[in-house]
N, C-alpha and C. Protein backbone atom coordinates (compact mmCIF):
# COMPACT_ATOMS: atom_id res chain seq x y z
N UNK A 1 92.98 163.30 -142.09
CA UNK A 1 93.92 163.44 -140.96
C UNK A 1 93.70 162.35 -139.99
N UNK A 2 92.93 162.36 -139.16
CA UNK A 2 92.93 161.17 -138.14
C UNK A 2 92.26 159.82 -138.14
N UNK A 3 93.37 158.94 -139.31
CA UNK A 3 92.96 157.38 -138.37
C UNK A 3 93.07 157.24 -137.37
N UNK A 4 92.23 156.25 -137.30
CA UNK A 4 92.74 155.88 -135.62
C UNK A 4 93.99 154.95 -135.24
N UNK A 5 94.42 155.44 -134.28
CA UNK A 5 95.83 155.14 -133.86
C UNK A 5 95.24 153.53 -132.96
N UNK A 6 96.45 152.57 -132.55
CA UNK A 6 96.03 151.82 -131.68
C UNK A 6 95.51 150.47 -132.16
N UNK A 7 94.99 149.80 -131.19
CA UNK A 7 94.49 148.22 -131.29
C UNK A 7 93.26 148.09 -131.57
N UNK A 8 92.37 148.52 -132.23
CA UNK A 8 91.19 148.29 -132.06
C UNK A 8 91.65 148.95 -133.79
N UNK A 9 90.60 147.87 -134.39
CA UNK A 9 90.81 147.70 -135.80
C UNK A 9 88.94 148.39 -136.64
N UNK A 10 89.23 149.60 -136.32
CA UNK A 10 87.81 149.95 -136.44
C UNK A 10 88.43 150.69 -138.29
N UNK A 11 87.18 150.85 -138.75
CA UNK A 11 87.67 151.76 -140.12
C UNK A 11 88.07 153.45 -139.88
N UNK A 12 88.38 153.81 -140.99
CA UNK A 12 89.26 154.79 -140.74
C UNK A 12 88.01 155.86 -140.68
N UNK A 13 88.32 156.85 -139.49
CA UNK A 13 87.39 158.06 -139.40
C UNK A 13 88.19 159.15 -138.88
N UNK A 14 87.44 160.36 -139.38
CA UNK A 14 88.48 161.70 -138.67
C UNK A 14 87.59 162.12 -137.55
N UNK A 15 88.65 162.80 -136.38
CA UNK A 15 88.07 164.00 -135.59
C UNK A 15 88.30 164.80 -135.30
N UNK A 16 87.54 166.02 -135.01
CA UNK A 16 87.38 167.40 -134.59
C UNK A 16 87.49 167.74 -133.53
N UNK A 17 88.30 168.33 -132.77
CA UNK A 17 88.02 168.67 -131.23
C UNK A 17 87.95 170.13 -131.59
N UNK A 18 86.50 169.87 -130.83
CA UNK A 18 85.96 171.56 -130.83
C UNK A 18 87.07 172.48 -129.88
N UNK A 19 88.13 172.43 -129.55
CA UNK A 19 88.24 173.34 -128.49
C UNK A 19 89.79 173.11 -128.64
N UNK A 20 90.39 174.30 -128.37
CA UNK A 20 92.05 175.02 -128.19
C UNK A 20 92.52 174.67 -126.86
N UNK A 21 91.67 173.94 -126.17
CA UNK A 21 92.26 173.97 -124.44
C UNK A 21 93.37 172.93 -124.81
N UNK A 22 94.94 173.39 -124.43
CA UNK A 22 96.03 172.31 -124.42
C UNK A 22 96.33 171.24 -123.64
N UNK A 23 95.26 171.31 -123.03
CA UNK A 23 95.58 170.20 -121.66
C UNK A 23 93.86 168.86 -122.53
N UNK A 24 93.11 169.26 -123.22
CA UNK A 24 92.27 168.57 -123.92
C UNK A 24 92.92 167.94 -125.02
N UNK A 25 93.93 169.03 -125.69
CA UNK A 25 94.36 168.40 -126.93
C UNK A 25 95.47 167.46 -126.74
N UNK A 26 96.15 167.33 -125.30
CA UNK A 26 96.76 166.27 -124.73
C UNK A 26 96.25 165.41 -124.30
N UNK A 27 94.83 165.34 -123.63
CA UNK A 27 94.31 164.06 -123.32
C UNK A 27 94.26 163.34 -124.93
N UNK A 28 93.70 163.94 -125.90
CA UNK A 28 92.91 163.12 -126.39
C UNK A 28 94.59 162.44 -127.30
N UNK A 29 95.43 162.94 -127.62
CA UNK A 29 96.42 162.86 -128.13
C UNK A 29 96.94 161.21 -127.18
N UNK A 30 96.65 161.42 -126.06
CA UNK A 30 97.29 160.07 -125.18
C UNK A 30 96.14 159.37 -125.16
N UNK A 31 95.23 159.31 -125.73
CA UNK A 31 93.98 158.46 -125.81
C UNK A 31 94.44 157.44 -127.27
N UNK A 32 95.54 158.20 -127.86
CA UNK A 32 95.77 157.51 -129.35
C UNK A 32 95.32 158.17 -130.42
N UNK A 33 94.51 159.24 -130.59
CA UNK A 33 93.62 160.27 -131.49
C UNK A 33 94.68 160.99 -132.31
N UNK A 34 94.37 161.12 -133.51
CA UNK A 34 94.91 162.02 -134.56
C UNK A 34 93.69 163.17 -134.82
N UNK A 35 93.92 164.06 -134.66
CA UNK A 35 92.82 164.72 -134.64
C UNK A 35 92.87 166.39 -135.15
N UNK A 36 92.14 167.45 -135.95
CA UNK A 36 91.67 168.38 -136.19
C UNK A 36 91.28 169.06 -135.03
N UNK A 37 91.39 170.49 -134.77
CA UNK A 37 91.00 171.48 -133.95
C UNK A 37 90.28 172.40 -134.71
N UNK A 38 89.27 172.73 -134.09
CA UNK A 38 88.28 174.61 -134.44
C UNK A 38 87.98 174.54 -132.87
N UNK A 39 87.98 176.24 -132.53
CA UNK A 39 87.06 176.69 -131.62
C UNK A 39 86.07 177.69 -131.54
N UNK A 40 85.89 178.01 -130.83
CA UNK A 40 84.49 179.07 -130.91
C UNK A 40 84.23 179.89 -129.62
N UNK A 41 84.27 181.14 -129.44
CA UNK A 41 84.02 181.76 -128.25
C UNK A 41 82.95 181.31 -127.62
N UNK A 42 83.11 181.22 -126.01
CA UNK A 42 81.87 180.72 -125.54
C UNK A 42 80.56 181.85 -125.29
N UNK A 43 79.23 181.44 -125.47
CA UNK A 43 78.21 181.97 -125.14
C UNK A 43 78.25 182.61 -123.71
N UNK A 44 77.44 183.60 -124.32
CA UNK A 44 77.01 183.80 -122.38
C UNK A 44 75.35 183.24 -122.47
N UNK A 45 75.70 181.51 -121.90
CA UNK A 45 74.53 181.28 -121.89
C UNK A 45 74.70 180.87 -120.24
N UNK A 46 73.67 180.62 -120.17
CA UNK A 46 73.41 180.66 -117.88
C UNK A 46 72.33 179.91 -118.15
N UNK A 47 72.39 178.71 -116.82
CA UNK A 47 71.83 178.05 -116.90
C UNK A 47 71.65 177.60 -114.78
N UNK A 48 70.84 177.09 -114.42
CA UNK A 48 71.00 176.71 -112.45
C UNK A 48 71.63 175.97 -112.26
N UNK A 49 71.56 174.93 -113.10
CA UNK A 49 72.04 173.62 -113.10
C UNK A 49 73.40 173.49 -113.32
N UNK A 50 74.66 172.95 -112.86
CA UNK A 50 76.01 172.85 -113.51
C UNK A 50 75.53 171.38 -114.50
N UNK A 51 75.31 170.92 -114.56
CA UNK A 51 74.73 169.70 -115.60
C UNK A 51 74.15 169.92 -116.60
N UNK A 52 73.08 170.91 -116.57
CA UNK A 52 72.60 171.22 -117.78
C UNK A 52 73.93 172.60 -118.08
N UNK A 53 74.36 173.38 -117.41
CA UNK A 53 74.96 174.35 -118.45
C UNK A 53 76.17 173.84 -119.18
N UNK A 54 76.72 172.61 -118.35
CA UNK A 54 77.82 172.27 -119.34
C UNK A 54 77.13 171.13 -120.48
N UNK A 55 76.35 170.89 -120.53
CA UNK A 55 75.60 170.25 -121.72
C UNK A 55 75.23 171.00 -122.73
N UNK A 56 74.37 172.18 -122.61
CA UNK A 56 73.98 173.38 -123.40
C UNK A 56 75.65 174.01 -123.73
N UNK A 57 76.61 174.17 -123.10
CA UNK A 57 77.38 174.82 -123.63
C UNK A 57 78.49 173.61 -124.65
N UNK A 58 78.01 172.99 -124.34
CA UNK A 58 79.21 171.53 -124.96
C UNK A 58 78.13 171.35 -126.40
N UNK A 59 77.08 171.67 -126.46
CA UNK A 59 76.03 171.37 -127.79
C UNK A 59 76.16 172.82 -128.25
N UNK A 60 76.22 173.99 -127.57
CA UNK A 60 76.33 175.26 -128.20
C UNK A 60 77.81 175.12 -128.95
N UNK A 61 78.77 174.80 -128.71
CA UNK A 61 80.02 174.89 -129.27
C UNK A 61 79.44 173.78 -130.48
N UNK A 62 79.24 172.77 -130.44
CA UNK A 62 79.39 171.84 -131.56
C UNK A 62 78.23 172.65 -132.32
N UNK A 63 77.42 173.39 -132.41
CA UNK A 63 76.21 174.01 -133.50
C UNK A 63 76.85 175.20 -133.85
N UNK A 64 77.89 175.62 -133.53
CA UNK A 64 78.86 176.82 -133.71
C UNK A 64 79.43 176.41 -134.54
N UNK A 65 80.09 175.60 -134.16
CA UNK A 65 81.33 174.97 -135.29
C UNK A 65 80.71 174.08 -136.07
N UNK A 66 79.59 173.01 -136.40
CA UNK A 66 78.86 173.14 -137.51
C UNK A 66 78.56 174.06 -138.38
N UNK A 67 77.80 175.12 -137.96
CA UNK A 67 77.76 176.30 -138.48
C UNK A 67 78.52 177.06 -139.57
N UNK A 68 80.06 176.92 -139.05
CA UNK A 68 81.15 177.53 -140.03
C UNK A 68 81.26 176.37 -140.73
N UNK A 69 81.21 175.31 -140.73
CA UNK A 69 81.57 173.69 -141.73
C UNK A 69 80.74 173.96 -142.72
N UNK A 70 81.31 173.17 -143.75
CA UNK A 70 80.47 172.57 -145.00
C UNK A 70 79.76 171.84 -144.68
N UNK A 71 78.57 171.25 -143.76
CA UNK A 71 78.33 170.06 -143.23
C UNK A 71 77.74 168.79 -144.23
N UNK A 72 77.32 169.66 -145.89
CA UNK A 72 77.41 168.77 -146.91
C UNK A 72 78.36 167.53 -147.42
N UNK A 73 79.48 168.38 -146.94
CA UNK A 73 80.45 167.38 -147.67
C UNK A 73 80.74 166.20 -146.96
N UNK A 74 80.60 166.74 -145.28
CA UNK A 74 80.53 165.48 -144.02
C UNK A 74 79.56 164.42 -144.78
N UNK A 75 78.42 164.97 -144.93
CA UNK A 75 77.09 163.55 -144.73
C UNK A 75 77.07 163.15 -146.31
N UNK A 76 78.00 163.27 -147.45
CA UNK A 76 77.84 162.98 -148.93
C UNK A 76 77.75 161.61 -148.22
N UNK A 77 77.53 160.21 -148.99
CA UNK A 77 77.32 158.92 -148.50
C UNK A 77 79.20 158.26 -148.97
N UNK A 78 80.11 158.50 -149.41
CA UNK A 78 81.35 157.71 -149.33
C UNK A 78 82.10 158.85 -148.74
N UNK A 79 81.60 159.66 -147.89
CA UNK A 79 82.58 160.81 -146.93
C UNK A 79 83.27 159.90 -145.97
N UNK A 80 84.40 159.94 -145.49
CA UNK A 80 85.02 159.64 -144.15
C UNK A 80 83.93 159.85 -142.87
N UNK A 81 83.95 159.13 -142.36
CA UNK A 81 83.33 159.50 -140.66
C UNK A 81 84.14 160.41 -139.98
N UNK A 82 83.54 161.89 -140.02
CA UNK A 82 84.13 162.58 -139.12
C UNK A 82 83.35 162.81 -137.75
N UNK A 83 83.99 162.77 -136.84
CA UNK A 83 83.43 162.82 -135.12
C UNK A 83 83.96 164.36 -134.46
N UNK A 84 82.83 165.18 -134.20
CA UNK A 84 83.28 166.38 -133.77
C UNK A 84 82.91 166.18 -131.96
N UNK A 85 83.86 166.51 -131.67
CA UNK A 85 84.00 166.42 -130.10
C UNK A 85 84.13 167.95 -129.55
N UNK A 86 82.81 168.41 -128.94
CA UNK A 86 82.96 169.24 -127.76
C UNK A 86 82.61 168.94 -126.55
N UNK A 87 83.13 169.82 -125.37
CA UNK A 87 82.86 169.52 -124.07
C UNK A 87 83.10 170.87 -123.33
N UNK A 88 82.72 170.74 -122.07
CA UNK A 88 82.85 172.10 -121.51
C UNK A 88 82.69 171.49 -120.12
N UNK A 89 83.40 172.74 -118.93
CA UNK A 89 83.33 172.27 -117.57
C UNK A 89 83.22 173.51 -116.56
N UNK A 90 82.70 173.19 -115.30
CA UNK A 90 82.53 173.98 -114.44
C UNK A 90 83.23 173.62 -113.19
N UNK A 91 83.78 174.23 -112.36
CA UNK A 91 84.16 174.34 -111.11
C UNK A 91 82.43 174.73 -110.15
N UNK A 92 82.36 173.63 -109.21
CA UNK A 92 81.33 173.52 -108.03
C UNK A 92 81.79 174.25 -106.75
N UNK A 93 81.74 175.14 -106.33
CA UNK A 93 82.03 175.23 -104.71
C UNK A 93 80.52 175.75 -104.08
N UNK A 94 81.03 174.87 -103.29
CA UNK A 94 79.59 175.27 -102.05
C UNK A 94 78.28 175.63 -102.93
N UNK A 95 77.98 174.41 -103.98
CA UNK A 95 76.51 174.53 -104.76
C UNK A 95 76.86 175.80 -105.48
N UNK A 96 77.93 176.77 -105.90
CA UNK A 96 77.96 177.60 -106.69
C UNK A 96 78.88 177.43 -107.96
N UNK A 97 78.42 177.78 -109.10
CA UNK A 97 79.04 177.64 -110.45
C UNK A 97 80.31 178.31 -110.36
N UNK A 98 81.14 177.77 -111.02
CA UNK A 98 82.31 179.00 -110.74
C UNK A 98 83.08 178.58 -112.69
N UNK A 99 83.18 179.51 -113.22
CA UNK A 99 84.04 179.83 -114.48
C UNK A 99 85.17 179.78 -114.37
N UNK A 100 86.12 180.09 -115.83
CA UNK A 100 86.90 180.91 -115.27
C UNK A 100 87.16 182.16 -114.12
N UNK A 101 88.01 182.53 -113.54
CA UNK A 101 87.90 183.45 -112.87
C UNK A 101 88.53 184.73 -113.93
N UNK A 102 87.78 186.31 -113.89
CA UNK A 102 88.14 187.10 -114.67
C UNK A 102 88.53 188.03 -114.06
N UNK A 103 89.34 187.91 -112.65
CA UNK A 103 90.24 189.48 -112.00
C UNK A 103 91.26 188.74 -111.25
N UNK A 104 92.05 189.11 -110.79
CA UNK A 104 93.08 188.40 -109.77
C UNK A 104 92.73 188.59 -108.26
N UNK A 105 91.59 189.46 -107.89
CA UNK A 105 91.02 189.17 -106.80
C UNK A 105 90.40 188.04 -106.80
N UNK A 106 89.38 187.74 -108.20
CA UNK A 106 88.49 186.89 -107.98
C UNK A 106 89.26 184.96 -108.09
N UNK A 107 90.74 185.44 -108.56
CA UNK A 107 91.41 184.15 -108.91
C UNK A 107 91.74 183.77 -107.50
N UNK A 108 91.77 184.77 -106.40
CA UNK A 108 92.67 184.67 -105.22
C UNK A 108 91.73 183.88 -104.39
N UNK A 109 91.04 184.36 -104.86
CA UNK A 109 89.40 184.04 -103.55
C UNK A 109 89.09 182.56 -104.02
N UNK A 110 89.27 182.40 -105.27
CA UNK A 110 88.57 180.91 -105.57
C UNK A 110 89.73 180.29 -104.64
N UNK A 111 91.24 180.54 -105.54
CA UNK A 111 92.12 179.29 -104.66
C UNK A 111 92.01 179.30 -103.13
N UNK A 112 92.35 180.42 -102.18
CA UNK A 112 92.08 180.24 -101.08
C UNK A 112 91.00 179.67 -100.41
N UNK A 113 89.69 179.91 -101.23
CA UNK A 113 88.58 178.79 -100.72
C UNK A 113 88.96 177.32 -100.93
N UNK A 114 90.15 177.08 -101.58
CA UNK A 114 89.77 175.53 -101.65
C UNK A 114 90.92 174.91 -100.39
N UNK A 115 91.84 175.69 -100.45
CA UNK A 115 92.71 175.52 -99.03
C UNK A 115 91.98 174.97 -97.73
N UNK A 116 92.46 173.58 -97.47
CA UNK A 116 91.84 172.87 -96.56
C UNK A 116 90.42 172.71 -96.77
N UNK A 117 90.42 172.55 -97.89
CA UNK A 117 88.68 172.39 -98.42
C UNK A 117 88.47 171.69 -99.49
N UNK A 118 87.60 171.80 -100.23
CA UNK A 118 87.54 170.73 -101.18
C UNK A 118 86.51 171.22 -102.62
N UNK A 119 86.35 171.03 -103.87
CA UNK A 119 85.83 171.58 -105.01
C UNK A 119 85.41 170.44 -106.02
N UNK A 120 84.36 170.54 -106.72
CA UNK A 120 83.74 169.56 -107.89
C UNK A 120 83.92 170.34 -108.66
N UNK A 121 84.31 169.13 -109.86
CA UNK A 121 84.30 169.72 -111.29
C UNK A 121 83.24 168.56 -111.95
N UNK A 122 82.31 169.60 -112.95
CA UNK A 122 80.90 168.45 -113.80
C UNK A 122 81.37 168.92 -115.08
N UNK A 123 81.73 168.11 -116.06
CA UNK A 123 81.98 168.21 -117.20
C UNK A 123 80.78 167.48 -117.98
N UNK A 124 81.24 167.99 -119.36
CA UNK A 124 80.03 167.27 -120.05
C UNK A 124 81.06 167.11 -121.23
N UNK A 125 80.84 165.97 -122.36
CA UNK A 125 81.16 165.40 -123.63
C UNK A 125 80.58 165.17 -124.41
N UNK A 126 80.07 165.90 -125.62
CA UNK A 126 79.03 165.63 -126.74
C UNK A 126 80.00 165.20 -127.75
N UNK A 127 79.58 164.25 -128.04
CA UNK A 127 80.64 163.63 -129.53
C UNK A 127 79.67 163.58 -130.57
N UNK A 128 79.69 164.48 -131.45
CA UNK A 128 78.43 164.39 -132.55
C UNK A 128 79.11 163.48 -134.52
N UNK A 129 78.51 162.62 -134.60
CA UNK A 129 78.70 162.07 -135.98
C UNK A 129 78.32 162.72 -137.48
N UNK A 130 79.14 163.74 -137.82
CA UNK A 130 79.11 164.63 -138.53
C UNK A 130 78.14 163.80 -140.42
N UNK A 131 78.59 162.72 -140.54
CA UNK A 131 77.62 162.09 -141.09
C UNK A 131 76.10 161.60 -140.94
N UNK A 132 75.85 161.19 -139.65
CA UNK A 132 74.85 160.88 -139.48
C UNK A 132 73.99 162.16 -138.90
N UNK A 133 74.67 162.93 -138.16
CA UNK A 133 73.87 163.62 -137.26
C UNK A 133 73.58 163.26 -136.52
N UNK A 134 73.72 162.45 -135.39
CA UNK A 134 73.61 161.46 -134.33
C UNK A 134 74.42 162.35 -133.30
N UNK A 135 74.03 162.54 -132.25
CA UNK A 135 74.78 162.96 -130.63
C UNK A 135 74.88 162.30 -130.08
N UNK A 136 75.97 161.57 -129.09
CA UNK A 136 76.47 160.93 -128.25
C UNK A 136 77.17 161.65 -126.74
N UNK A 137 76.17 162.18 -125.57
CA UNK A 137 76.88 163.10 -125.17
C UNK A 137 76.60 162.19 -123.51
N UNK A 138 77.17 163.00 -122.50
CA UNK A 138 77.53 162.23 -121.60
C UNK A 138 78.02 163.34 -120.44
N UNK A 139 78.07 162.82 -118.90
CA UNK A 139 78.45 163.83 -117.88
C UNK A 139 79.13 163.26 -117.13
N UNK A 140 80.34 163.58 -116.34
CA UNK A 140 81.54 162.66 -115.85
C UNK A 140 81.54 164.06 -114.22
N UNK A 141 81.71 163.33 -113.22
CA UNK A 141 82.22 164.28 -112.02
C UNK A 141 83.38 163.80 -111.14
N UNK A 142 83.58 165.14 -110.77
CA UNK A 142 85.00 164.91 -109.98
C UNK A 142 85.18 165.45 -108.63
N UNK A 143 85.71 165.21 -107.71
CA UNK A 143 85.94 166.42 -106.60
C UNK A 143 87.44 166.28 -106.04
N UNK A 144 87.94 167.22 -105.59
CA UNK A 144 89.08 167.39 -105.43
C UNK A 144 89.09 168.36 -103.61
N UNK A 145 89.87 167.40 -103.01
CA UNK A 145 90.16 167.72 -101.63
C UNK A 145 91.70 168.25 -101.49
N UNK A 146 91.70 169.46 -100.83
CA UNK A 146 93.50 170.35 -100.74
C UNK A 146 93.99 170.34 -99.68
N UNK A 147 95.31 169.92 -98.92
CA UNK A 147 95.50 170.58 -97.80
C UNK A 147 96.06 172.35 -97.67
N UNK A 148 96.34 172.51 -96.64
CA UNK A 148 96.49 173.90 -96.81
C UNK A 148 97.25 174.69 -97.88
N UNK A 149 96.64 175.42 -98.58
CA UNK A 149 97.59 176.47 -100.02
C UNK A 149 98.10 177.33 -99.20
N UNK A 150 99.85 177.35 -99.48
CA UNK A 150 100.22 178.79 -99.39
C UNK A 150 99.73 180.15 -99.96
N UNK A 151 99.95 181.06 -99.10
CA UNK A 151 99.63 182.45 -100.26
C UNK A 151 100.64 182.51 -101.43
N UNK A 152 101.66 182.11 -100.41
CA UNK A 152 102.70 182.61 -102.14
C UNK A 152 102.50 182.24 -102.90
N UNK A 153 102.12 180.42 -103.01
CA UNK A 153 101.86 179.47 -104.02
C UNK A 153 101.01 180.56 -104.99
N UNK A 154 99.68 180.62 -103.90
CA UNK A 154 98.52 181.52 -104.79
C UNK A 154 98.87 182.74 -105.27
N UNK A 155 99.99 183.67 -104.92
CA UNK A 155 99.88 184.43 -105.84
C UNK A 155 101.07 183.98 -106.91
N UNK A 156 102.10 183.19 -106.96
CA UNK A 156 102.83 182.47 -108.04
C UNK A 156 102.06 182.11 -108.95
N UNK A 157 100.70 181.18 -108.50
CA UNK A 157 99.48 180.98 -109.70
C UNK A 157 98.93 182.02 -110.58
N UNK A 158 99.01 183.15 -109.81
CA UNK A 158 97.95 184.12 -110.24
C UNK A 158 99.22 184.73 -111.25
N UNK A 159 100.43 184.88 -110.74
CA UNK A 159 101.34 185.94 -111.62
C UNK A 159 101.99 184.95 -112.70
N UNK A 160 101.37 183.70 -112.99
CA UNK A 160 101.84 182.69 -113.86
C UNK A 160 100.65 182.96 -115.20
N UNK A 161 99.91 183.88 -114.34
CA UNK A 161 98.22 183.28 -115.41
C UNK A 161 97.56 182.33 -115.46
N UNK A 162 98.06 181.14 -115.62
CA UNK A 162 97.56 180.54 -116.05
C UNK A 162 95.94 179.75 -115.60
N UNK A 163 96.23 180.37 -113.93
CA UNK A 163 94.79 180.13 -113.45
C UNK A 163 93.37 180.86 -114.55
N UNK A 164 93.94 181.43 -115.13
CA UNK A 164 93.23 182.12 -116.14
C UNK A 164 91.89 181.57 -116.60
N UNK A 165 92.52 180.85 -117.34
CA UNK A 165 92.63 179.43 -118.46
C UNK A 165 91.28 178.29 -118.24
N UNK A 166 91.20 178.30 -116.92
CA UNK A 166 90.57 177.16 -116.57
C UNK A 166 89.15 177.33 -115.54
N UNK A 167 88.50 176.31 -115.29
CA UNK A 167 87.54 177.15 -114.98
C UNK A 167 87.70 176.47 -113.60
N UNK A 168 86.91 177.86 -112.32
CA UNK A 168 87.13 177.99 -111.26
C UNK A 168 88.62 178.56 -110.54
N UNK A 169 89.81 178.25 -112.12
CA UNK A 169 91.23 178.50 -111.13
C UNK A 169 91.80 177.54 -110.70
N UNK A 170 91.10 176.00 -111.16
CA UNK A 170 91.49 174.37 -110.36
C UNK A 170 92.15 174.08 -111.34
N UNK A 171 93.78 174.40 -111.09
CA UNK A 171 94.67 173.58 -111.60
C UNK A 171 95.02 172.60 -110.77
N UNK A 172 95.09 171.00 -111.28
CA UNK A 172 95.37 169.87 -110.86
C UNK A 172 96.95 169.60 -110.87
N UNK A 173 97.22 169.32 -112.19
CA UNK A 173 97.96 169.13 -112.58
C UNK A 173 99.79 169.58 -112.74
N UNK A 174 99.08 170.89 -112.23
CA UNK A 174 100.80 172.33 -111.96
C UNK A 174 101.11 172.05 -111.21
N UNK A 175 102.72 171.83 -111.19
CA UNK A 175 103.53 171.15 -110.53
C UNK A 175 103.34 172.20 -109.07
N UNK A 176 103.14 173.11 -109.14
CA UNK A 176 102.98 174.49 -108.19
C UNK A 176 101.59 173.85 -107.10
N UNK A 177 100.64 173.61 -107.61
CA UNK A 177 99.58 173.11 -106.73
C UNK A 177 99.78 171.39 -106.69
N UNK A 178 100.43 170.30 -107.34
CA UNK A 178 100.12 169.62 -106.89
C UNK A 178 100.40 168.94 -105.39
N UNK A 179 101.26 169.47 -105.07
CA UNK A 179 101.77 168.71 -103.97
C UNK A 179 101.14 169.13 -102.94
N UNK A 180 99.86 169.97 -103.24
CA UNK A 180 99.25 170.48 -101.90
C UNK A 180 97.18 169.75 -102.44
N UNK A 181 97.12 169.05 -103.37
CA UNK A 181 96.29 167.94 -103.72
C UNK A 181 96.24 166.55 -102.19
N UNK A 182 95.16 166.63 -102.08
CA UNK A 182 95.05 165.61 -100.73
C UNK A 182 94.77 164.51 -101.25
N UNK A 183 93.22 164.57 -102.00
CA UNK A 183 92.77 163.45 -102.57
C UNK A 183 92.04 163.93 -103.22
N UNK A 184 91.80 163.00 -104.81
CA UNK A 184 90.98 162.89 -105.74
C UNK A 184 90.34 162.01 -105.76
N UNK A 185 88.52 162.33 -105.80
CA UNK A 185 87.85 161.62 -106.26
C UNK A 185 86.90 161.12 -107.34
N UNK A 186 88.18 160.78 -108.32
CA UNK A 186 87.78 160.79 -109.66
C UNK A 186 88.57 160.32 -110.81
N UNK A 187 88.63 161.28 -111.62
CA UNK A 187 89.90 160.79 -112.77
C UNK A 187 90.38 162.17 -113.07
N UNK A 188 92.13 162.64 -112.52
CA UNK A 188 92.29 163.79 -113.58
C UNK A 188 92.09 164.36 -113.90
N UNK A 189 92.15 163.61 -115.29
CA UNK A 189 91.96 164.26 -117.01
C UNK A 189 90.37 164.44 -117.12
N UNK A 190 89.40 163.94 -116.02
CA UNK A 190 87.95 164.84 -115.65
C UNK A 190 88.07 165.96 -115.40
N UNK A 191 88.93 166.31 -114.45
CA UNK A 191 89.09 167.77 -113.52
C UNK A 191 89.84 168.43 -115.00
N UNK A 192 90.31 168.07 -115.60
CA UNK A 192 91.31 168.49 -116.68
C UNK A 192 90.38 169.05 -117.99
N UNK A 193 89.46 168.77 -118.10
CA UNK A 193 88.52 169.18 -119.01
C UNK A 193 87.77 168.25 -120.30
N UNK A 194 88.30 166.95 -120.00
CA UNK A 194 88.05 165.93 -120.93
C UNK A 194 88.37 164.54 -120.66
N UNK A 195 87.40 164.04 -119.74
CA UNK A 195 87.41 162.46 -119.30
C UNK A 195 87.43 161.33 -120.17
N UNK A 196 88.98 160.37 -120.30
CA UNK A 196 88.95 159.34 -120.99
C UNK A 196 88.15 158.67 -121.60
N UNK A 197 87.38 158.12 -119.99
CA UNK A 197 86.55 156.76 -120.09
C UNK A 197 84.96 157.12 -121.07
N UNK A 198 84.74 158.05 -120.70
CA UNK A 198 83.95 158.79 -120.76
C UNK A 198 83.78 159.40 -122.53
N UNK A 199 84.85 159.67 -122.77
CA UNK A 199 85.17 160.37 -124.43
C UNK A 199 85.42 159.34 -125.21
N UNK A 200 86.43 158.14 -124.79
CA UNK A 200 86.00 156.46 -125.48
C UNK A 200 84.65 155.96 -125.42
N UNK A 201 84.23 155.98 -124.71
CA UNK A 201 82.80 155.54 -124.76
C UNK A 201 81.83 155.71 -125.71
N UNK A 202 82.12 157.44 -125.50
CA UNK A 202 81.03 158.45 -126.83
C UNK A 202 81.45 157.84 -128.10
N UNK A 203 82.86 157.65 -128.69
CA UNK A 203 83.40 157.93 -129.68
C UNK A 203 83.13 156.27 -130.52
N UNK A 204 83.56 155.12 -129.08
CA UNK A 204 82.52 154.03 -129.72
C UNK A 204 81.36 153.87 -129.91
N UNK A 205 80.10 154.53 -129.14
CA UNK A 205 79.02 154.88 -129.59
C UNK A 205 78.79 155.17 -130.80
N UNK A 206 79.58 156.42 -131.23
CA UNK A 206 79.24 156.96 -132.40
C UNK A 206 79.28 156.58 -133.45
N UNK A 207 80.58 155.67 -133.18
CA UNK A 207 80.80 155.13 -134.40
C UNK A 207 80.08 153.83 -134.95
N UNK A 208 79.69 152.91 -133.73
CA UNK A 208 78.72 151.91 -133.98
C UNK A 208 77.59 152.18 -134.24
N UNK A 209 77.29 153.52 -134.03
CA UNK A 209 75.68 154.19 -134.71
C UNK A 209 76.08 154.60 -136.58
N UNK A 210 76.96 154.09 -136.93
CA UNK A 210 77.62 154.43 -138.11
C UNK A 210 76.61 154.34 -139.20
N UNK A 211 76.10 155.08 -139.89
CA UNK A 211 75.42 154.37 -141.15
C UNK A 211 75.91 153.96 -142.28
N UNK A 212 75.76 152.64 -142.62
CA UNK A 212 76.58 151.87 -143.45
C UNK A 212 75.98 152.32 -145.05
């Protein structure tokens, strides 16, 4: 399935995106990627750190979804290079981790805290070389400043769902919250769950760690 699309004349390899999030499977899609999907329910793993838990949870998904693979047939020596890409992200407020949110009280409370306020998102990107066994992983941050949210807005979010979905409730991108976005300091498609610069990087890594 996925050559690579684009200008860069590398040999042909497939990839995996560990994860169903549609706003991931659009970045990587505008990155030029042809690419395979699996996902995997997330752990309840806890961690203090937002750096280390989205690392542990971005390596827990890729040993998950190894797990269900043949991973024989990956590392035979004339296999295709396949590149499995997971990542995972957290919403920061005030030094506290924030998830998804799982009640519509708790969706209400995140957005209204960010009203005239401001929120980090720490993502992490493990790109693992299903041939070699090699990890290539990496941590990208973001913060995002709001002017004032309406309530209605917030409860339009909440009766849309889709704050669901995402973690902390920080939709960027919905046409519903953006126009109340002040400033970003960052990239996006960071806050979005899967940083460009950041996921090119890994993916040339990985592949220059190629074993010939």
């Amino acid at each position: 399935m996925g050559e690579m699309v684009g200008s860069q004349s590398q040999s042909s390899f497939k990839i995996i995106l560990g994860s169903s999030s549609i706003a991931r499977k659009k970045i990587l899609a505008e990155m030029g990627y042809k690419f395979e999907t699996a996902d995997i329910d997330e752990k309840s793993i806890r961690r203090e750190s937002p750096e280390e838990l989205v690392t542990v949870l971005a390596e827990a998904k890729a040993d998950a979804i190894i797990s269900r693979l043949n991973i024989k047939d990956y590392k035979e020596k004339d296999a295709e290079t396949t590149l499995l890409i997971t990542s995972d992200i957290v919403a920061v407020y005030e030094g506290t981790i924030r998830e998804k949110p799982t009640s519509e009280e708790e969706a209400r409370q995140f957005l209204r805290s960010y009203s005239q306020g401001h929120v980090s998102t720490v993502g992490s990107v493990l790109v693992t070389n299903l041939k070699t066994g090699i990890k290539h992983g990496g941590i990208d941050k973001a913060e995002v400043y709001f002017h004032d949210i309406p309530d209605e807005i917030i409860q339009n979010l909440i009766d849309e769902r889709v704050v669901f979905n995402v973690a902390g409730g920080l939709l960027l991108e919905h046409p519903l919250i953006l126009p109340f976005v002040d400033t970003l300091i960052g990239a996006s498609d960071s806050v979005m769950g899967l940083p460009k610069a950041l996921t090119e990087k890994l993916i040339q890594e990985a592949l220059s760690y190629n074993a010939d």
